[in-house]
Protein backbone atom coordinates (compact mmCIF):
# COMPACT_ATOMS: atom_id res chain seq x y z
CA UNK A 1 238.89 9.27 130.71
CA UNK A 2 238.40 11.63 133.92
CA UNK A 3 240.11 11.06 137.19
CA UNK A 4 237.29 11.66 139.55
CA UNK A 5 237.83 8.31 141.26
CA UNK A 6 241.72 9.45 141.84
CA UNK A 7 240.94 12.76 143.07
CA UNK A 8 238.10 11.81 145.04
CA UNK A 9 240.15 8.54 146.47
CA UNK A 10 242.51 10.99 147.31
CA UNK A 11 240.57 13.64 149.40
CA UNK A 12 238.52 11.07 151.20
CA UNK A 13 242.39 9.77 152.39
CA UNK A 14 242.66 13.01 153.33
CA UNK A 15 239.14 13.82 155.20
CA UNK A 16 240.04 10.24 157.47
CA UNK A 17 243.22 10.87 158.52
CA UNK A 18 242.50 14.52 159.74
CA UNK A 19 239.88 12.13 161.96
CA UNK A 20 242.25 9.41 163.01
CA UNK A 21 242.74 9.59 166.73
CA UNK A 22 245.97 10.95 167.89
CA UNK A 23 248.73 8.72 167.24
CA UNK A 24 246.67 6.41 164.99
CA UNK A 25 248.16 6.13 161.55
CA UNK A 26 246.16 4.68 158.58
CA UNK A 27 247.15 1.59 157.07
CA UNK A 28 245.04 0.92 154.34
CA UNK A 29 242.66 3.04 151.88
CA UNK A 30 240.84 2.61 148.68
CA UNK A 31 238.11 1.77 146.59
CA UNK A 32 236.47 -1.43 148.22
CA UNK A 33 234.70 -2.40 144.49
CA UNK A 34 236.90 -2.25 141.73
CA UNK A 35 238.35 -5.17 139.36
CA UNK A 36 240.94 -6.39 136.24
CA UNK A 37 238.92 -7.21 133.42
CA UNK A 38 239.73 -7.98 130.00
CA UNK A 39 238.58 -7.15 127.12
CA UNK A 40 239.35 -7.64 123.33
CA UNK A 41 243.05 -9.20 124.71
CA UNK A 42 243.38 -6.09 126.99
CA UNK A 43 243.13 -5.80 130.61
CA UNK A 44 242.31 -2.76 132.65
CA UNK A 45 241.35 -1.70 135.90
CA UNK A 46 237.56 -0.67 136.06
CA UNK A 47 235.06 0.11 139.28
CA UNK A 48 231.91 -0.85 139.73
CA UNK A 49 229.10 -1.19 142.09
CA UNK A 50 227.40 -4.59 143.21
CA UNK A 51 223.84 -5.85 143.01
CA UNK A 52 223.12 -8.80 145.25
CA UNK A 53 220.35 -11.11 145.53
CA UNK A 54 219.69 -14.51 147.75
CA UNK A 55 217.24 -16.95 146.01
CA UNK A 56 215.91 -19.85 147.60
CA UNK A 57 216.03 -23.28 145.38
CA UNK A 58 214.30 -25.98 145.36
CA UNK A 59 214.80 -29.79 145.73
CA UNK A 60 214.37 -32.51 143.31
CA UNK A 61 211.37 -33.34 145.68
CA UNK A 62 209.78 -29.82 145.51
CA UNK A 63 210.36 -28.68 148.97
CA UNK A 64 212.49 -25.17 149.41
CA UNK A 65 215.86 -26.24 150.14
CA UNK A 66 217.30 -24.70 153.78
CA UNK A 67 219.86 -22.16 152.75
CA UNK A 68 219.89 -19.51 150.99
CA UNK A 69 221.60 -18.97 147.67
CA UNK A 70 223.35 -15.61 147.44
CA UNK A 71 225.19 -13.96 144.46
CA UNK A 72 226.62 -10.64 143.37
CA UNK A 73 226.35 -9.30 139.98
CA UNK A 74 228.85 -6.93 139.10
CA UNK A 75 227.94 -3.51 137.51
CA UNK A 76 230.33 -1.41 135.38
CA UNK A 77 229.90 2.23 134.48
CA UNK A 78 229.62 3.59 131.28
CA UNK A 79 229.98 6.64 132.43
CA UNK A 80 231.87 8.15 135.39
CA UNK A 81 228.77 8.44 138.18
CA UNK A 82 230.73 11.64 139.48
CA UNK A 83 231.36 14.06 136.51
CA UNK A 84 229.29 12.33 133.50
CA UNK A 85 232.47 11.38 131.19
CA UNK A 86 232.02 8.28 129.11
CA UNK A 87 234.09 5.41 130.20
CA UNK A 88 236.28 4.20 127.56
CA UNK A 89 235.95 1.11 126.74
CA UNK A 90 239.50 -0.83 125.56
């Protein structure tokens, strides 16, 4: 497995602190979509990117319902998106 998403999570730390206002000091930084899952009794820490989509439903009468349904479907890589190395999968 590469380390793209280390190196690259590391340099963009880098790149926003060198643009934090004087005397500003940076609190928090990371990934903002990554996840546990488990798999075959292991768990491990994998990223992924997010597909959304809102759907309207309808009632038992036939008429469209007022709100919106929205939900996020989570895509994992199978291979890194940065250097082309297969994910491995546990």
């Amino acid at each position: 497995m590469c380390d793209c998403f280390t190196k690259l999570g590391d340099d963009m730390e880098s790149r926003i602190k060198a643009k934090l206002p004087e005397g500003a000091s940076l609190r928090s930084s990371g990934w903002k979509q990554s996840g546990l899952f488990m798999s075959g009794g292991v768990m491990s820490v994998n990223y992924f990117i997010e597909y959304n989509a809102s759907y309207q439903e309808v009632k038992k009468d036939g008429t469209p319902k007022a709100r919106l349904t929205k939900q996020d479907f989570p895509v994992t890589f199978s291979f890194c998106p940065f250097c082309g190395v297969k994910c491995e999968r546990n």
